[in-house]
Protein backbone atom coordinates (compact mmCIF):
# COMPACT_ATOMS: atom_id res chain seq x y z
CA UNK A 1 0.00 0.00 0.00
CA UNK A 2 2.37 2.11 0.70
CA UNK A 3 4.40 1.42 -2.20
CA UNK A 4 1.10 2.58 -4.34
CA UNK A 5 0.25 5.78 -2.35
CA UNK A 6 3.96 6.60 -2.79
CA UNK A 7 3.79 5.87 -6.76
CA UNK A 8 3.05 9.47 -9.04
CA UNK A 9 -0.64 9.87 -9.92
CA UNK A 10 -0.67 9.51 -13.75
CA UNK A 11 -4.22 10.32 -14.31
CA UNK A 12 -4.85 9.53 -18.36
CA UNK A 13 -2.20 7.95 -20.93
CA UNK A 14 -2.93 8.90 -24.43
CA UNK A 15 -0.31 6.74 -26.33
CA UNK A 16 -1.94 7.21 -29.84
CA UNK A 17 -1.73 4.61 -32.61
CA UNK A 18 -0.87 7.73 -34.67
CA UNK A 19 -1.83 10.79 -33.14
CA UNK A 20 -4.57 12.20 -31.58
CA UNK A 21 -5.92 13.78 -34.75
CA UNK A 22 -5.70 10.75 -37.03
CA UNK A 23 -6.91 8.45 -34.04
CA UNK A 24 -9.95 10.04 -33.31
CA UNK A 25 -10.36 10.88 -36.95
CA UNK A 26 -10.66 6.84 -37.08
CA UNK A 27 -12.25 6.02 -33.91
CA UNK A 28 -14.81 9.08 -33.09
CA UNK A 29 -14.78 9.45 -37.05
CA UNK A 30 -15.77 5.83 -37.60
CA UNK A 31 -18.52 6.04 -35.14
CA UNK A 32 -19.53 9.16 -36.66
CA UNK A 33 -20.25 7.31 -39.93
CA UNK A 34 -22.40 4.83 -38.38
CA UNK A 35 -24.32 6.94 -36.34
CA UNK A 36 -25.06 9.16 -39.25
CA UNK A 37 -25.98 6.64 -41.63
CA UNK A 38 -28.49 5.26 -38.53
CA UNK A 39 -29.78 8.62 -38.33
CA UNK A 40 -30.78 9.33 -42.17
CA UNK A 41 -32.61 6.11 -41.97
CA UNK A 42 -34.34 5.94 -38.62
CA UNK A 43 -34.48 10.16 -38.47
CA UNK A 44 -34.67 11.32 -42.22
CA UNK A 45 -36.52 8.25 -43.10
CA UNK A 46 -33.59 7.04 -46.32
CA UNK A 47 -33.88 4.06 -47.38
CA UNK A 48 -31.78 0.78 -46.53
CA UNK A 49 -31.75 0.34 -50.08
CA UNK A 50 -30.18 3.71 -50.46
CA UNK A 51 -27.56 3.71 -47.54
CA UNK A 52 -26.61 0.11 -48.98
CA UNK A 53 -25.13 1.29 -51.83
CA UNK A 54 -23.79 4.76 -50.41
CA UNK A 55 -22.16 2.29 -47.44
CA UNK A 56 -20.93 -0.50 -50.25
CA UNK A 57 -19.03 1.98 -52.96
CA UNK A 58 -17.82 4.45 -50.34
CA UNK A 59 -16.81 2.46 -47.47
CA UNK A 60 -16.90 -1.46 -47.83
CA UNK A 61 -15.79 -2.03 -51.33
CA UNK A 62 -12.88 0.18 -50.73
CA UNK A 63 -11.79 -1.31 -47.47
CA UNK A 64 -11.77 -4.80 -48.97
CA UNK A 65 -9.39 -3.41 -51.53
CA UNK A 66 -7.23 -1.55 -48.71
CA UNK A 67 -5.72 -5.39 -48.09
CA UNK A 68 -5.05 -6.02 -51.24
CA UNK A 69 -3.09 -3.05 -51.63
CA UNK A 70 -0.66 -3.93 -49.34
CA UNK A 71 -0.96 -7.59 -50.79
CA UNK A 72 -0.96 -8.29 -54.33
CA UNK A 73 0.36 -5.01 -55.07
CA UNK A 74 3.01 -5.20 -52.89
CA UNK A 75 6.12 -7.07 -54.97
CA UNK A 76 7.91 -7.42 -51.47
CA UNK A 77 4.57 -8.62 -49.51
CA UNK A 78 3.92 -11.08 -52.96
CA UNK A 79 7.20 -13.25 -52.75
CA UNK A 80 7.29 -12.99 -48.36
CA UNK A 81 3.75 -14.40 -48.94
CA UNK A 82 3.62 -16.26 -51.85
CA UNK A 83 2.10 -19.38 -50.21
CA UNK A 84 -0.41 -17.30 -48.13
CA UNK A 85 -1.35 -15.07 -51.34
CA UNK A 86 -2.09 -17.85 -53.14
CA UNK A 87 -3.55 -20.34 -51.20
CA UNK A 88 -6.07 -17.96 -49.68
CA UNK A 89 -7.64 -17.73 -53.21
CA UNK A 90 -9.38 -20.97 -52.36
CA UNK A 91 -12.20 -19.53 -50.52
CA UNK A 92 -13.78 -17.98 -53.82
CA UNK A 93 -14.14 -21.82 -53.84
CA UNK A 94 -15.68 -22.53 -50.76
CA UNK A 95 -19.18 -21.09 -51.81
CA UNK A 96 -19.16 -22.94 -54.90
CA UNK A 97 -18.04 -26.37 -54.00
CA UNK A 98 -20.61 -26.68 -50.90
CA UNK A 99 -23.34 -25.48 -53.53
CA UNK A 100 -22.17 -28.80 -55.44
CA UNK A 101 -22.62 -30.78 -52.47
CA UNK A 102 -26.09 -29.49 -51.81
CA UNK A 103 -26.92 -30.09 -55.59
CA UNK A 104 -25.32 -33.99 -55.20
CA UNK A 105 -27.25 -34.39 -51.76
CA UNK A 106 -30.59 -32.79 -53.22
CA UNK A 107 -30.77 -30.90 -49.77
CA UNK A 108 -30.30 -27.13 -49.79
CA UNK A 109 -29.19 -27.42 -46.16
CA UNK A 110 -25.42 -27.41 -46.62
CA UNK A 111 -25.56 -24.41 -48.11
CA UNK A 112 -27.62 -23.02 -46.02
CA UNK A 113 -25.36 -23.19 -43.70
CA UNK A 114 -22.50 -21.84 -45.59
CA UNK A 115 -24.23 -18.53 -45.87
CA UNK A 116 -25.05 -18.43 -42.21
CA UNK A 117 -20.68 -19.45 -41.47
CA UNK A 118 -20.29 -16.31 -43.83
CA UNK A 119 -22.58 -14.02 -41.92
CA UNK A 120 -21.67 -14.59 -38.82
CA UNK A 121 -18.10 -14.27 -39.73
CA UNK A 122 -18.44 -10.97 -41.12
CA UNK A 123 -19.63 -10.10 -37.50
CA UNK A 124 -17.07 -11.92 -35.78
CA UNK A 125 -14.16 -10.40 -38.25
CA UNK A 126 -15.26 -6.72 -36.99
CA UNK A 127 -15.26 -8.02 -33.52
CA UNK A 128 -11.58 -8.92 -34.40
CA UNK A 129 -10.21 -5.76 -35.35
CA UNK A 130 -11.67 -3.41 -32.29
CA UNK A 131 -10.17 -6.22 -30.58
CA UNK A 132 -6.66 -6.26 -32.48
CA UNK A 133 -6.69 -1.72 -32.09
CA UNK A 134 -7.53 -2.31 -28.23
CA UNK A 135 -4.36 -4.42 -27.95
CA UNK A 136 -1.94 -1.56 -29.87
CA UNK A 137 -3.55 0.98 -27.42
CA UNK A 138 -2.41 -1.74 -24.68
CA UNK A 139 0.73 -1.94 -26.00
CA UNK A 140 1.36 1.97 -26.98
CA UNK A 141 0.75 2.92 -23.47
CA UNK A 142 2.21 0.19 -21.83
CA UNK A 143 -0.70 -1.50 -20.08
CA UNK A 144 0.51 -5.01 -19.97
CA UNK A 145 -1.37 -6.11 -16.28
CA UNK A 146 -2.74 -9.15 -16.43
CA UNK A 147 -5.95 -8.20 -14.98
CA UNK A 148 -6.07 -5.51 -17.50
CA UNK A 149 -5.69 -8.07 -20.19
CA UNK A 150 -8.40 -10.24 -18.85
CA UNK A 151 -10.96 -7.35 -18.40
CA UNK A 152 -10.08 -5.85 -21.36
CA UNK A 153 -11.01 -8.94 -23.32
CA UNK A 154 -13.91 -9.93 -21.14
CA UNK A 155 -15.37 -6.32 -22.03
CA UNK A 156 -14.80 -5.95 -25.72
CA UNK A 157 -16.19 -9.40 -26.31
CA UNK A 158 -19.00 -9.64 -24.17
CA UNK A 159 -19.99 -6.13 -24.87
CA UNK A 160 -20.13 -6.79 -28.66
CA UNK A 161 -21.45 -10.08 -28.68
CA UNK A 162 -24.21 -10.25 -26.02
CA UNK A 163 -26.11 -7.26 -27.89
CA UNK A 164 -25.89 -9.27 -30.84
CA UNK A 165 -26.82 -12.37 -29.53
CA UNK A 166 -29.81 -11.21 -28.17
CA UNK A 167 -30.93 -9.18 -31.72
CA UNK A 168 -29.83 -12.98 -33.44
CA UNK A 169 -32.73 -14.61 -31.79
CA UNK A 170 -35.19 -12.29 -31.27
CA UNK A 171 -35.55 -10.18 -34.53
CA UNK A 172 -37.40 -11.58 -37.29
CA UNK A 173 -35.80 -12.35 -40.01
CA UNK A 174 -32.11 -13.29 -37.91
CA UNK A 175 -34.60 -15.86 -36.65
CA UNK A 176 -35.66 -17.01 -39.88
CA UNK A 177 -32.11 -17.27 -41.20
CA UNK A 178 -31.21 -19.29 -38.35
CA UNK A 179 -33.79 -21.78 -38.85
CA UNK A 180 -35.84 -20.55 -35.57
CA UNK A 181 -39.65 -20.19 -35.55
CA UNK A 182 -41.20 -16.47 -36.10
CA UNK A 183 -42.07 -15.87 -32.62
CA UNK A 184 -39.17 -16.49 -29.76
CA UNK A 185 -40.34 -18.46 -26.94
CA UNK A 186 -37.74 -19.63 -24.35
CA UNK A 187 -35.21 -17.40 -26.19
CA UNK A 188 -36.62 -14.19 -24.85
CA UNK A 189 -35.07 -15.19 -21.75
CA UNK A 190 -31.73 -15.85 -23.54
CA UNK A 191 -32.11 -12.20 -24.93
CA UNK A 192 -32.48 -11.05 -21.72
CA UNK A 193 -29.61 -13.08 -20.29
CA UNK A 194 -27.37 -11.52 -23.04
CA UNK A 195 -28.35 -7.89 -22.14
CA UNK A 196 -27.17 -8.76 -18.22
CA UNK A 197 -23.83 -10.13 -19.41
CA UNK A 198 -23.21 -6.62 -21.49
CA UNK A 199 -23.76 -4.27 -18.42
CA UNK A 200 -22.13 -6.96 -16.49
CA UNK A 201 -18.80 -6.34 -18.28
CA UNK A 202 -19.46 -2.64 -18.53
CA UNK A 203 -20.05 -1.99 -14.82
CA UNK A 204 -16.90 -4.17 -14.31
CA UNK A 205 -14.91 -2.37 -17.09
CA UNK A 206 -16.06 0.93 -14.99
CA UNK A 207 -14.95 -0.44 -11.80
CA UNK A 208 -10.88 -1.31 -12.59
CA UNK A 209 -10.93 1.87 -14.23
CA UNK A 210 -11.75 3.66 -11.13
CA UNK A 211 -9.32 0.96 -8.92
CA UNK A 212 -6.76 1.88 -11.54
CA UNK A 213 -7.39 5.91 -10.81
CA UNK A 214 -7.65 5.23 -7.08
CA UNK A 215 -4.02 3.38 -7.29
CA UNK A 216 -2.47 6.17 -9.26
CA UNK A 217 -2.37 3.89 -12.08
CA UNK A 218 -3.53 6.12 -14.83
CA UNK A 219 -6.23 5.61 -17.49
CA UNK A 220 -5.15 4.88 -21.08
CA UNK A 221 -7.42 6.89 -22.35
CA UNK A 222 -7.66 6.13 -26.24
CA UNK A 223 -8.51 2.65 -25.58
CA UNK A 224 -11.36 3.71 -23.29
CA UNK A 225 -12.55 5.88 -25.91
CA UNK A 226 -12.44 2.96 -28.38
CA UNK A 227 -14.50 0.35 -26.40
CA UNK A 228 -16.78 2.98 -25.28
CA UNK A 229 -17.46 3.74 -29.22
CA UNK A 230 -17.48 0.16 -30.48
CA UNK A 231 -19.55 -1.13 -27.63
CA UNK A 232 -21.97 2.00 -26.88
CA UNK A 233 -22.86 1.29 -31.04
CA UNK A 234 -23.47 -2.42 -30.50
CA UNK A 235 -25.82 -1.52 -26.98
CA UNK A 236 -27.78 1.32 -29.60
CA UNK A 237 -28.08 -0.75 -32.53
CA UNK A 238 -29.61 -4.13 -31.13
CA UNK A 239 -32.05 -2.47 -28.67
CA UNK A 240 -35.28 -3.89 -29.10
CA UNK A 241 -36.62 -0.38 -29.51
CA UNK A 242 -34.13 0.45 -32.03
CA UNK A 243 -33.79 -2.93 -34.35
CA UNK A 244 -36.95 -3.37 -34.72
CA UNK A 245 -37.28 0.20 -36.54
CA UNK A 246 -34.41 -0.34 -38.86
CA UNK A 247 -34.37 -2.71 -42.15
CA UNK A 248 -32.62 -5.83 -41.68
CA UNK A 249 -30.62 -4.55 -44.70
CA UNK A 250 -28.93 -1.78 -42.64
CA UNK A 251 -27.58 -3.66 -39.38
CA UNK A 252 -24.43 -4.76 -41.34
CA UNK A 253 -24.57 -1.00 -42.80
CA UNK A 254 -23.89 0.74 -39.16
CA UNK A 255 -22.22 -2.54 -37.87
CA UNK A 256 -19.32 -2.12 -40.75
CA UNK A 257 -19.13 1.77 -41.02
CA UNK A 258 -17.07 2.26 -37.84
CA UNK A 259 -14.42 -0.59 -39.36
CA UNK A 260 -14.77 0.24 -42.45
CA UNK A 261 -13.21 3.97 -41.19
CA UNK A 262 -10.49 2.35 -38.87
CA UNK A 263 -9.56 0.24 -41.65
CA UNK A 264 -8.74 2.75 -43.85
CA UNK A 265 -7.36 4.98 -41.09
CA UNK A 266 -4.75 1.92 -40.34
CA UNK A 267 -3.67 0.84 -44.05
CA UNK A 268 -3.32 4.81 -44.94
CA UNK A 269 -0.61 5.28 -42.04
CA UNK A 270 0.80 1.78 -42.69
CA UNK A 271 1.23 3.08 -46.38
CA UNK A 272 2.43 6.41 -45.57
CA UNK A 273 5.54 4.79 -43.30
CA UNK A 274 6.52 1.62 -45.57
CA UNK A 275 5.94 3.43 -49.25
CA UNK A 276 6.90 7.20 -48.80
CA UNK A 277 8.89 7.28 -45.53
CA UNK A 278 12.10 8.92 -45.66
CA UNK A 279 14.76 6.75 -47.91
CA UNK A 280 12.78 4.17 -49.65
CA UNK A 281 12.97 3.48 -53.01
CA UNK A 282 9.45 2.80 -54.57
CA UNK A 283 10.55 0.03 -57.34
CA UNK A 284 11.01 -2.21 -54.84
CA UNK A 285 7.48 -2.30 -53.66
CA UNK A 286 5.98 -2.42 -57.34
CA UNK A 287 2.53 -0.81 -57.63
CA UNK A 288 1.78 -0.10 -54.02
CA UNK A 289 3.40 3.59 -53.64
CA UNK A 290 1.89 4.43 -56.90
CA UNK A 291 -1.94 3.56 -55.76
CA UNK A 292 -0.64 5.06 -52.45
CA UNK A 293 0.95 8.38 -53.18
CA UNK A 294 -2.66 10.62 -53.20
CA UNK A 295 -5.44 9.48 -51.20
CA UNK A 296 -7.71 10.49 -54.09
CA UNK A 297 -5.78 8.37 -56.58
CA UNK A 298 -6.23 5.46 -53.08
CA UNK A 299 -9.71 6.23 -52.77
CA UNK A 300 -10.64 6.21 -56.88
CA UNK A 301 -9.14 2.76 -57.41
CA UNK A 302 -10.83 1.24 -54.26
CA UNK A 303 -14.39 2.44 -55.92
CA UNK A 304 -13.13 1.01 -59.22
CA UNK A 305 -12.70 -1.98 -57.75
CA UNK A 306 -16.05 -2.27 -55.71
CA UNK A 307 -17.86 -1.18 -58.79
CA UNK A 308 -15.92 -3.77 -60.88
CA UNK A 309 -17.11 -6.60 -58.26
CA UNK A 310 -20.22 -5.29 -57.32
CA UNK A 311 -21.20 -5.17 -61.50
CA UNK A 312 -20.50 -8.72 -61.35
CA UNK A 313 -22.88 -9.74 -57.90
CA UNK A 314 -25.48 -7.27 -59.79
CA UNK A 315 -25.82 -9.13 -62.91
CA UNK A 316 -27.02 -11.91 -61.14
CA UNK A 317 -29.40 -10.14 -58.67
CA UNK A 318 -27.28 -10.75 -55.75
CA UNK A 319 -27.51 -7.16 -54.35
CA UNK A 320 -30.02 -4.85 -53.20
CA UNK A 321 -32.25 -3.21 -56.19
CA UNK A 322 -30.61 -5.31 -59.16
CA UNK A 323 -32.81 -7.49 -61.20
CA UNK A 324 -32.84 -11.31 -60.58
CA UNK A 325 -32.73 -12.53 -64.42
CA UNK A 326 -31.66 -16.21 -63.49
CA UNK A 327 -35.12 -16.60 -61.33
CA UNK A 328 -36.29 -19.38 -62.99
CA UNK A 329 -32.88 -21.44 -63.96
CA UNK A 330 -32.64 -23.80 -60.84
CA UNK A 331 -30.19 -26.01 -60.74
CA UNK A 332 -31.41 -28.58 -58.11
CA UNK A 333 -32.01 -28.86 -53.97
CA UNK A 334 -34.34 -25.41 -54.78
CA UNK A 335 -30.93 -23.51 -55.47
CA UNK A 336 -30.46 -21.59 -58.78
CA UNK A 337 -28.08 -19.56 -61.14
CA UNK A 338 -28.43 -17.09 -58.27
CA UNK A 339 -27.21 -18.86 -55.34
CA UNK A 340 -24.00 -20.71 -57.21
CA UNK A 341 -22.71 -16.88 -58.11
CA UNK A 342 -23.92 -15.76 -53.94
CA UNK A 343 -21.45 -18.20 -52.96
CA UNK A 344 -18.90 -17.43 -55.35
CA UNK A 345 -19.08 -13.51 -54.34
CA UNK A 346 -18.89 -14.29 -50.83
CA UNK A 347 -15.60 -15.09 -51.79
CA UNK A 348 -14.42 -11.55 -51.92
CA UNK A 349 -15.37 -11.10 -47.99
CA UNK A 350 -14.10 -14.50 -47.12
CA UNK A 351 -10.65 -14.26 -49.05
CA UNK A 352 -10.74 -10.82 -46.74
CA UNK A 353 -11.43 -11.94 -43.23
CA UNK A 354 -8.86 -14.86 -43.86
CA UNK A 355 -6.17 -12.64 -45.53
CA UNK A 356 -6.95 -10.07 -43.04
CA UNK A 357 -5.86 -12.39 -39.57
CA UNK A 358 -2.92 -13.30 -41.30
CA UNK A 359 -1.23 -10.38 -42.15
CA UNK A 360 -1.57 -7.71 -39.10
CA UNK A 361 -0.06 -10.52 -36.17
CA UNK A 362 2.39 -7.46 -34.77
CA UNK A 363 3.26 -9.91 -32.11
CA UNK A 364 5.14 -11.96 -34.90
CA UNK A 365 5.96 -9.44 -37.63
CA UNK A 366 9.14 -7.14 -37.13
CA UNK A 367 8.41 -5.54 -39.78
CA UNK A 368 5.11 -4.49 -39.62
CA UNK A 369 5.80 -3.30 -35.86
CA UNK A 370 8.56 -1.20 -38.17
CA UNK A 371 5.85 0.12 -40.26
CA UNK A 372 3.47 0.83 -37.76
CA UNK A 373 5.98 2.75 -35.45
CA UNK A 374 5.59 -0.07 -32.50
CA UNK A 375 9.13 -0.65 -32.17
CA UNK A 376 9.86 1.94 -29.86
CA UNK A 377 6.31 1.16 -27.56
């Protein structure tokens, strides 16, 4: 005790990522985007169909090309990675290949399943990264208790996946896509189980905060910020009150925004310090630094790709608005044209969420801690 009362106060660390512009650019900024595009729906009354598209071009489409920026494009990333690079392409086969088993079975159910995998991982995969930023702001400001570590965790997962849990089997049409009857029975008190476990791990969250203050421990202050944001979005979002007023269409919409910003916010700096530092000679990176140089010329070839992709998904009917030509051409187990080319453009998020674990492990990778400026944390 004495030891403690004797230690200097330090009441808030604010080891950015970046800086405190650029991080809160990327973590107020990200939240910003969802809670706007939440408001011109639920306040302005625009539609899901609308704020799809706006979200997809802007925002999604681009981030999924932000990875292969510093991927394919990279020479120096394409020979370190060569087996990785390549062998990820197989999950633009996954969809495909469990349609064929469906088809062989004559049961739909396989796939079925597939698409619920791919869903759920696209949750799970933005869990991930507010996860992998909370662990930089751990390391950037030193906070390396083991208590902190375990509450940390405990928080950012139960405070993003209770909420969700309880929308999963209570709304609608998450029930219907689960296989669930329209009306929840016992699972209302699931739902209400879930919402105890989030302010649970809140009111805990709260409490070693204040223990930390109380022992002069300091508060690191940008990764309070950044639960606060990602979980105070999940708690808004899945609220009874609130899901039930917004299209189905539009939870991944808000859910995504907020990574979608970080994203780009993290690639951009990562670009900036391995492409134009000081001393490094672009022709070794190949197209990278030129896609990199501008964030306009970034930003225009991220649409171009989205569009490219998107144009294909939209000539079958796969997205929101497009026509669905290939209605009638069913190709057995009640699947069609349509659902073959779902599974094969799920590829594009799969081939992301796998590439995407692989290739940010700082814990492992000197030289992205280089890039990133972790060295010296």
């Amino acid at each position: 005790m004495s030891a403690v009362s004797a230690a200097p106060a330090v009441p808030l660390h604010a080891g950015w990522l970046v800086d405190r512009r650029h991080d809160l650019l990327s973590t107020v900024g990200g939240l910003a985007a969802s809670l706007v595009l939440l408001g011109l729906h639920l306040g302005v009354g625009v539609s899901g169909l609308v704020l799809w598209w706006m979200w997809v071009l802007t925002l999604d489409g681009p981030h999924i090309f932000a990875t292969l920026s510093r991927t394919y494009l990279d020479r120096r990333e394409r020979t370190a990675r060569r087996r990785l690079l390549l062998g990820s392409l197989g999950w633009f086969a996954a969809g495909p290949l469990i349609f064929g088993v469906s088809v062989l079975l004559g049961q739909r159910l396989p796939f079925d399943l597939f698409l619920t995998f791919a869903s759920l991982w696209a949750y799970w995969h933005v869990v991930r990264q507010h996860y992998g930023l909370m662990t930089l702001y751990q390391r950037k400001n030193r906070d390396t208790l083991p208590v902190d570590r375990r509450v940390d965790s405990l928080t950012l997962y139960g405070g993003l996946l209770a909420p969700f849990g309880a929308f999963a089997v209570t709304h609608p049409v998450a029930r219907r896509l689960l296989g669930l009857g329209p009306q929840p029975g016992v699972e209302e008190n699931l739902a209400w189980a879930c919402w105890a476990v989030t302010f649970a791990v809140v009111a805990l969250f709260a409490a070693r905060q204040f223990q930390r203050w109380r022992q002069g421990l300091g508060i690191n202050g940008p990764k309070v910020l950044l639960l606060a944001a990602a979980i105070g979005l999940s708690v808004l979002l899945f609220l009874p009150g609130v899901a039930r007023r917004v299209e189905f269409l539009m939870v991944a919409v808000v859910v995504t925004a907020f990574h979608n910003v970080q994203y780009h916010g993290i690639v951009w700096f990562y670009h900036r310090n391995r492409y134009h530092g000081p001393g490094v000679e672009h022709a070794d990176f190949g197209l990278a630094p030129r896609i990199s140089g501008r964030f306009l010329i970034y930003a225009a070839c991220g649409v171009a790709f989205t569009l490219a992709y998107r144009a294909l998904g939209c000539g079958f009917g796969l997205h929101p608005g497009c026509g669905t030509f290939d209605a009638k051409l069913m190709l057995g187990a009640g699947l069609s044209l349509r659902d073959l080319a779902s599974g094969f453009i799920w590829g594009f998020a799969l081939h992301h969420y796998y590439l995407d674990q692989k290739i940010w492990r700082v814990s492992r990778d000197a030289g992205l801690n280089k890039d990133l400026k972790l060295s010296a944390a």
